[in-house]
PDB file of N, CA and C in Angstrom:
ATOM      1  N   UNK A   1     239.542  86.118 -99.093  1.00  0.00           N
ATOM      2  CA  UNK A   1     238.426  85.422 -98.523  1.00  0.00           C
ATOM      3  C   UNK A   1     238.914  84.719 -97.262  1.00  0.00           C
ATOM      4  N   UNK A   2     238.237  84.845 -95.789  1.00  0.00           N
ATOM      5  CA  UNK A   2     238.500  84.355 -95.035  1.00  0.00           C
ATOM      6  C   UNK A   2     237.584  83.400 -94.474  1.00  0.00           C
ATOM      7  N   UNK A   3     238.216  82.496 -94.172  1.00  0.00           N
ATOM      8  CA  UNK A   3     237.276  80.874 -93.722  1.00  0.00           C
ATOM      9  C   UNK A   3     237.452  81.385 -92.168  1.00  0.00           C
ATOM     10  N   UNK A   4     235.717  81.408 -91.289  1.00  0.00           N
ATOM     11  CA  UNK A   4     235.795  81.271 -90.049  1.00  0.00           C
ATOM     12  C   UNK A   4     235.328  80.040 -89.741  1.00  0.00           C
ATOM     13  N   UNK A   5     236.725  79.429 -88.687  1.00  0.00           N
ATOM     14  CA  UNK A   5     235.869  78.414 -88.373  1.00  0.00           C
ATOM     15  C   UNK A   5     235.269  78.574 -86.856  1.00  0.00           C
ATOM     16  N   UNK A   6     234.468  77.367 -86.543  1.00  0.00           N
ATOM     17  CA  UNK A   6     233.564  77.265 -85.595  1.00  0.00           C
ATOM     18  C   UNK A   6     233.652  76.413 -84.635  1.00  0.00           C
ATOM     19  N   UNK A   7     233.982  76.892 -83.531  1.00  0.00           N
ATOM     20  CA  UNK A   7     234.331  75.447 -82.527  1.00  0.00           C
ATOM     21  C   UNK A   7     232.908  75.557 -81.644  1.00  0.00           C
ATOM     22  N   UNK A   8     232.865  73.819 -81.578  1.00  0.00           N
ATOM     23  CA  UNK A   8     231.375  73.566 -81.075  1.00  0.00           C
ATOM     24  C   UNK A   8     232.013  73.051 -79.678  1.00  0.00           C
ATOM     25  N   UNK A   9     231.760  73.913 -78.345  1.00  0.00           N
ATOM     26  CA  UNK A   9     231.889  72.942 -77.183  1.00  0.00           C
ATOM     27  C   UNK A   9     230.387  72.667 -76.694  1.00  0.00           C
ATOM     28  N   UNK A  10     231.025  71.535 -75.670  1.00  0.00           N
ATOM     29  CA  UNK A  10     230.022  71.126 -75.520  1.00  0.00           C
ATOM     30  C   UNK A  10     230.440  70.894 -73.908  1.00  0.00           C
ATOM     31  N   UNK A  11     229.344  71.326 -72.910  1.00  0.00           N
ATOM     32  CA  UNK A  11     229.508  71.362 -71.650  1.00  0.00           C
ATOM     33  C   UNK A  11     228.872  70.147 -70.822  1.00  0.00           C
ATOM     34  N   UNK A  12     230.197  69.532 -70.381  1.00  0.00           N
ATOM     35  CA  UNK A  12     229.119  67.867 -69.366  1.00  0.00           C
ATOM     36  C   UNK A  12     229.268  68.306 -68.030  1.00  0.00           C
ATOM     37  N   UNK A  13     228.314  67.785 -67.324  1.00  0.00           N
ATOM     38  CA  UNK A  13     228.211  67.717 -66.111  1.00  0.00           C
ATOM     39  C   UNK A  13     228.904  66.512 -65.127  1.00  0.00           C
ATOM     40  N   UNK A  14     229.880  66.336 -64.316  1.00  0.00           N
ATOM     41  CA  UNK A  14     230.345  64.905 -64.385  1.00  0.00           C
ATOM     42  C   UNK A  14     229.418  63.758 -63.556  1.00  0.00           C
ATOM     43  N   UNK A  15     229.032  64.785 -62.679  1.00  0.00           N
ATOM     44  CA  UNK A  15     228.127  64.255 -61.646  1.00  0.00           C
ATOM     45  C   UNK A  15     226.919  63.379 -62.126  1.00  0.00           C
ATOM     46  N   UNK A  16     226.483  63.844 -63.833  1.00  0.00           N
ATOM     47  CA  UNK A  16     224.971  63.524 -64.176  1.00  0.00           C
ATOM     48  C   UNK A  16     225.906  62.234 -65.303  1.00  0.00           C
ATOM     49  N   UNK A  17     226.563  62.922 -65.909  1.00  0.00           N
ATOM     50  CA  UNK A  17     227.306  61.921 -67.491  1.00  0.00           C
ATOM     51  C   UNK A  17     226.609  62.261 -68.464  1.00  0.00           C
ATOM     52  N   UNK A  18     226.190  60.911 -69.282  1.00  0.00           N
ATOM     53  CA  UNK A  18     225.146  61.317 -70.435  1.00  0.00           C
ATOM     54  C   UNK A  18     224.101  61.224 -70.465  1.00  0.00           C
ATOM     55  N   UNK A  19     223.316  61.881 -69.210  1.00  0.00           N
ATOM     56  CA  UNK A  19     221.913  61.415 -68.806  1.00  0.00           C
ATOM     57  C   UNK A  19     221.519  62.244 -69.649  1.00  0.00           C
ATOM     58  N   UNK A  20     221.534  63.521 -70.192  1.00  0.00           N
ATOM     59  CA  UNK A  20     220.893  64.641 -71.157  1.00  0.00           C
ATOM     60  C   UNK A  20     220.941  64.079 -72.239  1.00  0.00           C
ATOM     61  N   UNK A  21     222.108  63.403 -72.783  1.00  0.00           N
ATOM     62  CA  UNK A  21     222.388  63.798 -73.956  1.00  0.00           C
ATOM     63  C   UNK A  21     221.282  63.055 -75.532  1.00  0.00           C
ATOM     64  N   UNK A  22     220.738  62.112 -74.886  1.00  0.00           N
ATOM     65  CA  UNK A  22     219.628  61.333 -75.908  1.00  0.00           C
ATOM     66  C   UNK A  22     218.289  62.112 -75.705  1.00  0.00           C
ATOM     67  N   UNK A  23     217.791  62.918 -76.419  1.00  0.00           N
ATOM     68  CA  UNK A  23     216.629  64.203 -77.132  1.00  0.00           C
ATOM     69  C   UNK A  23     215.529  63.034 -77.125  1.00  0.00           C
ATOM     70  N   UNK A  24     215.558  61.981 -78.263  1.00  0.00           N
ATOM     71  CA  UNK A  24     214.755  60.594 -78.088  1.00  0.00           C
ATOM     72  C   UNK A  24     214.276  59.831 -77.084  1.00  0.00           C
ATOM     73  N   UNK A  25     215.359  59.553 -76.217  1.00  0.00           N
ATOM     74  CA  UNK A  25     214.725  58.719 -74.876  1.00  0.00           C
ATOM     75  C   UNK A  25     214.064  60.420 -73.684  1.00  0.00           C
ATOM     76  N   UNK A  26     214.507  61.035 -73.869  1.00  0.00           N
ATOM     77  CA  UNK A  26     213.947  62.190 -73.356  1.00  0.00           C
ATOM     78  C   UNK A  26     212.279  62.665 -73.818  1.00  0.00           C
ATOM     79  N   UNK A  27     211.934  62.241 -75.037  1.00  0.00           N
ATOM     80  CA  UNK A  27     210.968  62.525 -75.901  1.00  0.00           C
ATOM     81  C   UNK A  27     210.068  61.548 -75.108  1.00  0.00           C
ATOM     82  N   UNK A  28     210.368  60.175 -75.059  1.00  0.00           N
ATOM     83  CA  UNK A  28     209.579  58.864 -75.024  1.00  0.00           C
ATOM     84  C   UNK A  28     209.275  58.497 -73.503  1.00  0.00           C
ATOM     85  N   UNK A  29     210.240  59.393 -72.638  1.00  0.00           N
ATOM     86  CA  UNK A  29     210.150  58.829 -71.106  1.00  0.00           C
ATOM     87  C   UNK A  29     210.837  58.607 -70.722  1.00  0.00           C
ATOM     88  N   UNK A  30     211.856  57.364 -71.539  1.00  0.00           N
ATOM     89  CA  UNK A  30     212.494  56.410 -70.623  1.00  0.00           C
ATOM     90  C   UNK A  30     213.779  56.972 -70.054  1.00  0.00           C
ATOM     91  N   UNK A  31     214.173  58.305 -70.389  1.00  0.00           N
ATOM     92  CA  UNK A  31     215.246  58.351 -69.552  1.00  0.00           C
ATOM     93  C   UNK A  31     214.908  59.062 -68.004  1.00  0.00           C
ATOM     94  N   UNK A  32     213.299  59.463 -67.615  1.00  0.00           N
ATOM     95  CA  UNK A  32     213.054  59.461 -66.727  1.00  0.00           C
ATOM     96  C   UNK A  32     212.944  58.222 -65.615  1.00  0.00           C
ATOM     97  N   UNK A  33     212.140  57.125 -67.144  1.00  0.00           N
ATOM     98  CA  UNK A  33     212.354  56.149 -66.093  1.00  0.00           C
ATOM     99  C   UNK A  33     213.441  55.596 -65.561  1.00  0.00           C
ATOM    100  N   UNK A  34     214.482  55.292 -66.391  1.00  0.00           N
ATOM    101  CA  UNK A  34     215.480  54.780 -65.875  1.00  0.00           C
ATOM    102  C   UNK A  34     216.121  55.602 -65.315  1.00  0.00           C
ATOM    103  N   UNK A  35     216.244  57.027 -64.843  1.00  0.00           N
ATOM    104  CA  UNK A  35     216.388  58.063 -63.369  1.00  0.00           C
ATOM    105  C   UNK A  35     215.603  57.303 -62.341  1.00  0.00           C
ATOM    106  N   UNK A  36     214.198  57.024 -62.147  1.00  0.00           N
ATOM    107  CA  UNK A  36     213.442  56.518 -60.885  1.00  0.00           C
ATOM    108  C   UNK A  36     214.022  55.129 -61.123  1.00  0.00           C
ATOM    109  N   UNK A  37     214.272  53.954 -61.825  1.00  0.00           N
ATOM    110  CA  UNK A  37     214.948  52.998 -61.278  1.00  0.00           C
ATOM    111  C   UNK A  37     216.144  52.809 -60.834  1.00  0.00           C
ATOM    112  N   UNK A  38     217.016  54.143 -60.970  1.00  0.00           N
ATOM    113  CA  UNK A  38     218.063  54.266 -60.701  1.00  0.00           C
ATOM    114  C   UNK A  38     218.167  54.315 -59.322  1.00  0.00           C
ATOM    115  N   UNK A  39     217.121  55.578 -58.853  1.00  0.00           N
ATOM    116  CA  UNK A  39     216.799  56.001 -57.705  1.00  0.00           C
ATOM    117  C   UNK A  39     216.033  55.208 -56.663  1.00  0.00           C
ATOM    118  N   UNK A  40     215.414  54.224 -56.991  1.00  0.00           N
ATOM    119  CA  UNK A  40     214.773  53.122 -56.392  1.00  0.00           C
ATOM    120  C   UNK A  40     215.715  51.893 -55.906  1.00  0.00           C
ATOM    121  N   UNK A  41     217.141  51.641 -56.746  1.00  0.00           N
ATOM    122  CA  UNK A  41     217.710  50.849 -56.768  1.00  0.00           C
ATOM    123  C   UNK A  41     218.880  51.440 -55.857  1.00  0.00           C
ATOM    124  N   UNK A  42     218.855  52.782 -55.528  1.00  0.00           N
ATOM    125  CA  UNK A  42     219.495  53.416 -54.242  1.00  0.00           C
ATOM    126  C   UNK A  42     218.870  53.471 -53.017  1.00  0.00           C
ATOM    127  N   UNK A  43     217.856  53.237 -53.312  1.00  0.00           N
ATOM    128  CA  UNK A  43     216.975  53.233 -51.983  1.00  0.00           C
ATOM    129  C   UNK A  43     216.842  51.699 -51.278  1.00  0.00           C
ATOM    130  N   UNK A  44     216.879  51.284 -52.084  1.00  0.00           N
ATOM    131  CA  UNK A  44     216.699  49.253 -51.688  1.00  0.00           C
ATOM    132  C   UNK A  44     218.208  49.335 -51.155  1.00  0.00           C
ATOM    133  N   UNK A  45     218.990  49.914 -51.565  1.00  0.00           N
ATOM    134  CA  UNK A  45     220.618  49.587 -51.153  1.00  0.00           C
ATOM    135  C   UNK A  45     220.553  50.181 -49.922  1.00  0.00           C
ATOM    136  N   UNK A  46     220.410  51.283 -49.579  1.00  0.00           N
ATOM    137  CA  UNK A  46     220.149  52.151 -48.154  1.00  0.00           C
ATOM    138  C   UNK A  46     219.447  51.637 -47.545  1.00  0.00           C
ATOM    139  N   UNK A  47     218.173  51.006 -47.797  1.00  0.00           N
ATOM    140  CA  UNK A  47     217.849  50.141 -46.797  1.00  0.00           C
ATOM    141  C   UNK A  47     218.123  48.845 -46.451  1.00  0.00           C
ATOM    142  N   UNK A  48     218.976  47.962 -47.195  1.00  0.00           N
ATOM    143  CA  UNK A  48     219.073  46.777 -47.149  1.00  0.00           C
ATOM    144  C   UNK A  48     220.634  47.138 -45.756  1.00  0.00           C
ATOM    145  N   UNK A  49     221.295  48.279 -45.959  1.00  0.00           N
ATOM    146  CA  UNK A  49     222.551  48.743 -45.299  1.00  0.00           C
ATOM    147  C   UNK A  49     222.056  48.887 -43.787  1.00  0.00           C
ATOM    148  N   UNK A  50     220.525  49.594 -43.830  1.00  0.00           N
ATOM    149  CA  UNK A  50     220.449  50.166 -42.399  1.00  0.00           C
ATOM    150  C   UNK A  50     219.780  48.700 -41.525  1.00  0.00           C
ATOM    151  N   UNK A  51     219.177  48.024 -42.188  1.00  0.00           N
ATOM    152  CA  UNK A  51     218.495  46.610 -41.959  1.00  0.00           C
ATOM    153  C   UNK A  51     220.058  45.793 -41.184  1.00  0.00           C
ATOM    154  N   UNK A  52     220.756  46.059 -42.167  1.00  0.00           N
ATOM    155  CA  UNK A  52     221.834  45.034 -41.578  1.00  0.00           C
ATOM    156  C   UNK A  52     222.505  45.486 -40.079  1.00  0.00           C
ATOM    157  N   UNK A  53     222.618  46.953 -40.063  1.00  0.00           N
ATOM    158  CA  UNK A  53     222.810  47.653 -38.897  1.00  0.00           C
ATOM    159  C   UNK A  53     221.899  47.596 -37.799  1.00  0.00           C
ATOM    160  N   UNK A  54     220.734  47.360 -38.107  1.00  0.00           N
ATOM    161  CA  UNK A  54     219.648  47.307 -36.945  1.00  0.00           C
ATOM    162  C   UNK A  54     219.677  45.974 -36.365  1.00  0.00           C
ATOM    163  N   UNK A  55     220.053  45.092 -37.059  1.00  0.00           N
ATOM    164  CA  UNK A  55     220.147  43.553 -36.963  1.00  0.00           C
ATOM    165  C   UNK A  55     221.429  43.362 -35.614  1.00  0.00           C
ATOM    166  N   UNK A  56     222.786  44.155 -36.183  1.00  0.00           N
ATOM    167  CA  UNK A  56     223.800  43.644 -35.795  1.00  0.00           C
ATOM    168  C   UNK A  56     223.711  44.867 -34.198  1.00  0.00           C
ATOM    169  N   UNK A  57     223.198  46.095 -34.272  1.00  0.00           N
ATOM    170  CA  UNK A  57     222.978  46.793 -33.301  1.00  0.00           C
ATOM    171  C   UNK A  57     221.881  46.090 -31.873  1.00  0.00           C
ATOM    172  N   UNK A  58     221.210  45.435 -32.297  1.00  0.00           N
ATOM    173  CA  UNK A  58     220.096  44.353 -31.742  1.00  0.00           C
ATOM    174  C   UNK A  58     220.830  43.245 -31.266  1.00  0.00           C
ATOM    175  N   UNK A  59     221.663  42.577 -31.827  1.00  0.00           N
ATOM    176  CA  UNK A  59     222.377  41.421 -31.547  1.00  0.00           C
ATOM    177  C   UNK A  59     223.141  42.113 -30.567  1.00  0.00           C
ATOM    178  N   UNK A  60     224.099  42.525 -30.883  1.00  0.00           N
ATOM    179  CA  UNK A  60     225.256  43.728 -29.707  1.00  0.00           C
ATOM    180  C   UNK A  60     224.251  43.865 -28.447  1.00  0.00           C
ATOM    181  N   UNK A  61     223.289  44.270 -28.550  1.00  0.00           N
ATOM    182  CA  UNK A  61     222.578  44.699 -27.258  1.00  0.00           C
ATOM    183  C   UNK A  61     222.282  43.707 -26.873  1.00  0.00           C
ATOM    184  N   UNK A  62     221.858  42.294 -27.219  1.00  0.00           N
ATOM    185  CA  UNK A  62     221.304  41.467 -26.471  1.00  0.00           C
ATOM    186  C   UNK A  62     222.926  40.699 -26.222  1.00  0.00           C
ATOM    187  N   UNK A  63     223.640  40.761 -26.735  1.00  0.00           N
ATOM    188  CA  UNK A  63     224.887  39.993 -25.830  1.00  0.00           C
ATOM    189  C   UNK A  63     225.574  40.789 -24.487  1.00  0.00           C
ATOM    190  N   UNK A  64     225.485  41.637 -24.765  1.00  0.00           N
ATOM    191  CA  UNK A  64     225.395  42.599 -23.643  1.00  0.00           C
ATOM    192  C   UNK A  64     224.532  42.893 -22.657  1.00  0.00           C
ATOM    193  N   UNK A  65     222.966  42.499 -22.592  1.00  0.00           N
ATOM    194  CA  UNK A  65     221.792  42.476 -21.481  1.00  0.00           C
ATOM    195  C   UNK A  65     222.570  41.713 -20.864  1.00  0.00           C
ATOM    196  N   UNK A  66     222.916  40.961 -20.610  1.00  0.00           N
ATOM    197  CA  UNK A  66     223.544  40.548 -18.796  1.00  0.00           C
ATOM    198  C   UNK A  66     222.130  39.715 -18.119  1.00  0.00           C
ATOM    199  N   UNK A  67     221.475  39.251 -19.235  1.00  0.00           N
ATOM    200  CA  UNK A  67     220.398  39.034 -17.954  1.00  0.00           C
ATOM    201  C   UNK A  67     219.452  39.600 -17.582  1.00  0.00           C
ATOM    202  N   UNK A  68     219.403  41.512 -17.961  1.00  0.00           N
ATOM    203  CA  UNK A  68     218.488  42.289 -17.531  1.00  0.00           C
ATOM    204  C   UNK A  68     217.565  42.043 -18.481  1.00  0.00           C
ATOM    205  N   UNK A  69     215.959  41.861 -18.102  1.00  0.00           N
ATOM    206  CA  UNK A  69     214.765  41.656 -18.405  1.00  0.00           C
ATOM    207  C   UNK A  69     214.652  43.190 -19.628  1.00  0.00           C
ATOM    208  N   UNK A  70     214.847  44.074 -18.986  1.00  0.00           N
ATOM    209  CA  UNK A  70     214.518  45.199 -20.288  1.00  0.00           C
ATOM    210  C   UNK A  70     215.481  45.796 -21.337  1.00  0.00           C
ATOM    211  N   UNK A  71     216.769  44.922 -21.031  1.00  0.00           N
ATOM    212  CA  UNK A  71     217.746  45.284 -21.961  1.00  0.00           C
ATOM    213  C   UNK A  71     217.306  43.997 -23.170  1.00  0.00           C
ATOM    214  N   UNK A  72     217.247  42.664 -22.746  1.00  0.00           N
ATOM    215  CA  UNK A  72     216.850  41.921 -23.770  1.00  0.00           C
ATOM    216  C   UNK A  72     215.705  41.725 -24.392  1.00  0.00           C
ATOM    217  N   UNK A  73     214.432  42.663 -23.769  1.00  0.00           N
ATOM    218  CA  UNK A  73     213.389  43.418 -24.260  1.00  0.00           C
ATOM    219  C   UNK A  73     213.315  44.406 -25.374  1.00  0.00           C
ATOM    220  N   UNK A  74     214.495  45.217 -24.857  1.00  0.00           N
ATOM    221  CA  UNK A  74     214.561  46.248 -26.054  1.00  0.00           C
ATOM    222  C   UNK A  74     215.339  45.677 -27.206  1.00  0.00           C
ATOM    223  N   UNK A  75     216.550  44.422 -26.984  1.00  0.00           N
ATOM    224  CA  UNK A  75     217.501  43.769 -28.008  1.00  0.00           C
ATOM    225  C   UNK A  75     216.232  43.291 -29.114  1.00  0.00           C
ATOM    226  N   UNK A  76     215.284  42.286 -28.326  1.00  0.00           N
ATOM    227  CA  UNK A  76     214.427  41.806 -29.418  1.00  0.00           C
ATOM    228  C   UNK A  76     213.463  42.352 -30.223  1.00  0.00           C
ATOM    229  N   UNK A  77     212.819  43.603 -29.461  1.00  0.00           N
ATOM    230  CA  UNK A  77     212.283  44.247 -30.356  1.00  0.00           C
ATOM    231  C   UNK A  77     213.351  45.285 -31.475  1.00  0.00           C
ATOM    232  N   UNK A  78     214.153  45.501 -31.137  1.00  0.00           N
ATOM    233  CA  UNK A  78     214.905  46.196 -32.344  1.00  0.00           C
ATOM    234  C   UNK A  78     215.210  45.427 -33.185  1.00  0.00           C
ATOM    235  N   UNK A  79     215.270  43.996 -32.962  1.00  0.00           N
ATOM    236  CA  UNK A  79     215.730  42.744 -34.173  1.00  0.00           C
ATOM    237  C   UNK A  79     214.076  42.482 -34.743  1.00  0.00           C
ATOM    238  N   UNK A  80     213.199  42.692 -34.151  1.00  0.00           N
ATOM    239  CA  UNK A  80     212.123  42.698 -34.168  1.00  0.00           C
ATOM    240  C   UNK A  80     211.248  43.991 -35.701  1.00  0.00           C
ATOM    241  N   UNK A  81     212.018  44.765 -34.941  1.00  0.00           N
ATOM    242  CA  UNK A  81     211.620  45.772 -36.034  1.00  0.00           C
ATOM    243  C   UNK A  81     212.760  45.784 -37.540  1.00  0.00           C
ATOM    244  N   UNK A  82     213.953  45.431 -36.878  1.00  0.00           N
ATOM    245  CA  UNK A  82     214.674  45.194 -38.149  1.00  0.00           C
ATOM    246  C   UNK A  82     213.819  44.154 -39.678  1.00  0.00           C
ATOM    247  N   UNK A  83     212.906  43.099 -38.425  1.00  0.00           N
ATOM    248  CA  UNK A  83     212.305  41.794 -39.360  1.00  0.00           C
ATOM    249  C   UNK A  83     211.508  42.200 -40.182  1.00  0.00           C
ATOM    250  N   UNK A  84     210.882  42.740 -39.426  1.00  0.00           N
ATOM    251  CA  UNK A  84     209.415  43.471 -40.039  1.00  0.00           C
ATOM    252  C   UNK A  84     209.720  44.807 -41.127  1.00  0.00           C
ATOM    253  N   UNK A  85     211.237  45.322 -41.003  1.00  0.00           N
ATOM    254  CA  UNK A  85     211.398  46.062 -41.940  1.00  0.00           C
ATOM    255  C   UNK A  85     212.428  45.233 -43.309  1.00  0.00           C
ATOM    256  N   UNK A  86     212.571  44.449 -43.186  1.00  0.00           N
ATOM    257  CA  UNK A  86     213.244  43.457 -44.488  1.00  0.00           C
ATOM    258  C   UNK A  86     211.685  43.107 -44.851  1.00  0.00           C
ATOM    259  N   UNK A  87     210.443  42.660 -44.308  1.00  0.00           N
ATOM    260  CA  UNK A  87     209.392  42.154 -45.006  1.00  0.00           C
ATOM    261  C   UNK A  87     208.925  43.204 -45.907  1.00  0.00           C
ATOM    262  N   UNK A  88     208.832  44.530 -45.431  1.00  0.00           N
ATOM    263  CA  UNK A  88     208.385  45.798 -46.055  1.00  0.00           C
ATOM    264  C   UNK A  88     209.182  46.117 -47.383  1.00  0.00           C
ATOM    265  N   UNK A  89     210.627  45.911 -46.844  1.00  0.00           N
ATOM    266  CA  UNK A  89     211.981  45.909 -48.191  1.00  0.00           C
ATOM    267  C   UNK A  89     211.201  45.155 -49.212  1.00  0.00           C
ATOM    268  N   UNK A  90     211.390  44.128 -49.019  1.00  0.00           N
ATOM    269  CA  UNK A  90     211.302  42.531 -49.906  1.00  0.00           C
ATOM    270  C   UNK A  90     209.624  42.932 -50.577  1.00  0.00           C
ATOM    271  N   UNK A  91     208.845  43.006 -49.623  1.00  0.00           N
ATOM    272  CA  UNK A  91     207.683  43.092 -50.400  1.00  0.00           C
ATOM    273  C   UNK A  91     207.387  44.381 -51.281  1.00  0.00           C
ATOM    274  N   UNK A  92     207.700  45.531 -50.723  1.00  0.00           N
ATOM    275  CA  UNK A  92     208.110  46.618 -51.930  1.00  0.00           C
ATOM    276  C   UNK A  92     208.921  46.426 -53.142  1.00  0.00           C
ATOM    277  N   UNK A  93     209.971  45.434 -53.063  1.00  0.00           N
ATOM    278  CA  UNK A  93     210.641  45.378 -54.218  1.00  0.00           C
ATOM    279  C   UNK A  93     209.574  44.531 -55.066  1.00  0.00           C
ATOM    280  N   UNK A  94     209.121  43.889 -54.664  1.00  0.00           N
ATOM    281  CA  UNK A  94     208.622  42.738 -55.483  1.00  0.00           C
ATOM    282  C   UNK A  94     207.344  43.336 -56.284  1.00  0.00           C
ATOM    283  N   UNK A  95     206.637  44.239 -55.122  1.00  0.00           N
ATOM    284  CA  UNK A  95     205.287  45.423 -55.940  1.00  0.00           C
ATOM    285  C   UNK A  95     205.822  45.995 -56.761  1.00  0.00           C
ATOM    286  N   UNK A  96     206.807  46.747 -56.586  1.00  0.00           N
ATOM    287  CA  UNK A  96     207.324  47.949 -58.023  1.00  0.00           C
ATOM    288  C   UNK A  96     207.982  46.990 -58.982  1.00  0.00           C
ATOM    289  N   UNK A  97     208.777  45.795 -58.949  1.00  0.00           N
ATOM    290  CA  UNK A  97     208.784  44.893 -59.886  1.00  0.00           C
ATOM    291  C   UNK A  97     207.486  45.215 -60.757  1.00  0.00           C
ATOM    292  N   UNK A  98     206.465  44.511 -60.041  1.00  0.00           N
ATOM    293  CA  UNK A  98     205.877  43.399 -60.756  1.00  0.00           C
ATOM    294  C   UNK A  98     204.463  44.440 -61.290  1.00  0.00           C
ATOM    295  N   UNK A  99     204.616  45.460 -60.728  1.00  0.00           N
ATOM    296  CA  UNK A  99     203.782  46.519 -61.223  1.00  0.00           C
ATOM    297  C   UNK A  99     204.299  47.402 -62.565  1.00  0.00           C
ATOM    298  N   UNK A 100     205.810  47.707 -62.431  1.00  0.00           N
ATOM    299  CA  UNK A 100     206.759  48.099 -63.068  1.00  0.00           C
ATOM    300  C   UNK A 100     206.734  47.429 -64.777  1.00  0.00           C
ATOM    301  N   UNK A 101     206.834  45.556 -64.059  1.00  0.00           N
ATOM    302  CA  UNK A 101     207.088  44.865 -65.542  1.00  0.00           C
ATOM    303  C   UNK A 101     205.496  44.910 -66.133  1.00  0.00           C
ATOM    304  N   UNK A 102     204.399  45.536 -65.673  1.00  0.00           N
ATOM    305  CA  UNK A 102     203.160  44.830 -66.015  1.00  0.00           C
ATOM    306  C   UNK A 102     202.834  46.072 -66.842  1.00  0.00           C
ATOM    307  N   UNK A 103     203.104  47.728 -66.772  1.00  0.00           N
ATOM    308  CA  UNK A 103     203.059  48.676 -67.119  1.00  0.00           C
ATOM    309  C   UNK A 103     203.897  49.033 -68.103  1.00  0.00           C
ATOM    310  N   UNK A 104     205.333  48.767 -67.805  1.00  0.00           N
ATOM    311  CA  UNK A 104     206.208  49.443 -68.813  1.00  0.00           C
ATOM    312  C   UNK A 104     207.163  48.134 -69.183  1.00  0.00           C
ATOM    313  N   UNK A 105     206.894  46.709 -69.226  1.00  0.00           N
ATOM    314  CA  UNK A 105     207.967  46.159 -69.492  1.00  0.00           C
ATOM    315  C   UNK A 105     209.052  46.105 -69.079  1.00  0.00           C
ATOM    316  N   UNK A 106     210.062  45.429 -70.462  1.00  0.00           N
ATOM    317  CA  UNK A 106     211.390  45.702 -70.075  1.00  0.00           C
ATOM    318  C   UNK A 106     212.019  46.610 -70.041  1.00  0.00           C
ATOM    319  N   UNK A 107     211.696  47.593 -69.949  1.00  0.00           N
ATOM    320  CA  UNK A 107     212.505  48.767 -69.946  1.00  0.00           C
ATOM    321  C   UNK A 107     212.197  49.282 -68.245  1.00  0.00           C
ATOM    322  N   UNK A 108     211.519  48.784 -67.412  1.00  0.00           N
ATOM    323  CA  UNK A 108     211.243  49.248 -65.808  1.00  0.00           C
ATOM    324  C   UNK A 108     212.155  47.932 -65.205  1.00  0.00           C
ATOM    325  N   UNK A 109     213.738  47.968 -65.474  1.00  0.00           N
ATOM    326  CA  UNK A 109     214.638  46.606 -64.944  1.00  0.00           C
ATOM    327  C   UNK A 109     214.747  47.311 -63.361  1.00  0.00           C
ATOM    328  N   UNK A 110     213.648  47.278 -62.213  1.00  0.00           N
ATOM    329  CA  UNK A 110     214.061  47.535 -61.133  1.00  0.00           C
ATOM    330  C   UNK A 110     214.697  46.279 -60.519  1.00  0.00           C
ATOM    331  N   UNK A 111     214.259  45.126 -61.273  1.00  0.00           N
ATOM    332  CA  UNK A 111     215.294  43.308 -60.502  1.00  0.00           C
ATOM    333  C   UNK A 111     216.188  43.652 -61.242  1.00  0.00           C
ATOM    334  N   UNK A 112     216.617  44.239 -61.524  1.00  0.00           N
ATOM    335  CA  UNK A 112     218.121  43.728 -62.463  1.00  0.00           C
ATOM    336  C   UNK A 112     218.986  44.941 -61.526  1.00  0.00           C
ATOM    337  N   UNK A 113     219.916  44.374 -60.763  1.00  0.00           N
ATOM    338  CA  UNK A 113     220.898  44.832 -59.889  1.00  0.00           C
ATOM    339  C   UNK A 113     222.280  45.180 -60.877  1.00  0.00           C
ATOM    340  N   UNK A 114     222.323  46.774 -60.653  1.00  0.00           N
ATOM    341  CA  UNK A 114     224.314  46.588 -60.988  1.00  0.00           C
ATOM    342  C   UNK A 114     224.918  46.596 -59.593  1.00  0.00           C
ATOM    343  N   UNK A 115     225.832  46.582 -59.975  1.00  0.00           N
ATOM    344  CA  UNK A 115     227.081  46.914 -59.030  1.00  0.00           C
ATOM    345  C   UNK A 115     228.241  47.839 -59.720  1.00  0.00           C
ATOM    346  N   UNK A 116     228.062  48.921 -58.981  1.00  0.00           N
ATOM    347  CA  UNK A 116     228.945  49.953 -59.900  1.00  0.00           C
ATOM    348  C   UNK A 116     230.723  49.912 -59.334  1.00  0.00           C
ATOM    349  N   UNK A 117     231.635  49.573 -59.743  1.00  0.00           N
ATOM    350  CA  UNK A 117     232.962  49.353 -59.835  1.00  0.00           C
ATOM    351  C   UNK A 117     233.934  50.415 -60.263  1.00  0.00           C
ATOM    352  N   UNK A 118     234.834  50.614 -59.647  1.00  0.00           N
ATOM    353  CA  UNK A 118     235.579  51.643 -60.171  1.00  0.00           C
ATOM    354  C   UNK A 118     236.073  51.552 -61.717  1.00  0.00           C
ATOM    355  N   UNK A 119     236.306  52.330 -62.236  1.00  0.00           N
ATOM    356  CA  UNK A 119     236.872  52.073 -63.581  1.00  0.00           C
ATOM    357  C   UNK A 119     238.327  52.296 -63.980  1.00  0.00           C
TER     358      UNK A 119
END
């Protein structure tokens, strides 16, 4: 009598981790949702990055106008548009918050910030 045994592999993706692996939160939603807050919480970071660049690119230019009327024209409106795009940031975060917690609770943590660290 011969015993076969059975090896079970199992194939990960490294890029994704264990985003598959719960059948349950897959069943119920939430591991979609917490994909779009994931993805939302990359997007607030990309823009909070390019905001800071438009800011400091704006500043640079206006220490550099010399005086010229349309160089410190264009400095302020690019700090200008930087402003007006942190209000758009800030007030989007605060809609998908507060729309987020009013729909799905605690489980839509788009305020709750990580910071991912090497391991």
């Amino acid at each position: 009598m011969k015993i076969i045994e059975t090896a079970q592999a199992a194939i990960t993706n490294p890029a994704v981790g264990n985003l598959g692996n719960d059948p349950d939160k897959a069943a119920d939603g939430s591991l979609f949702l917490s994909q779009i807050v994931r993805y939302w919480n990359n997007i607030i970071s990309i823009g909070g990055l390019l905001l800071l660049l438009f800011f400091v690119w704006g500043a640079l230019q206006w220490i550099t106008a010399s005086g010229d009327k349309t160089k410190l024209e264009a400095a302020r409106n690019r700090m200008l548009q930087a402003a007006i795009g942190l209000l758009i940031l800030v007030s989007s975060f605060v809609i998908i918050g507060f729309v987020g917690n009013l729909l799905f609770g605690d489980t839509f943590q788009v305020l709750n910030f990580k910071f991912f660290t090497p391991e």
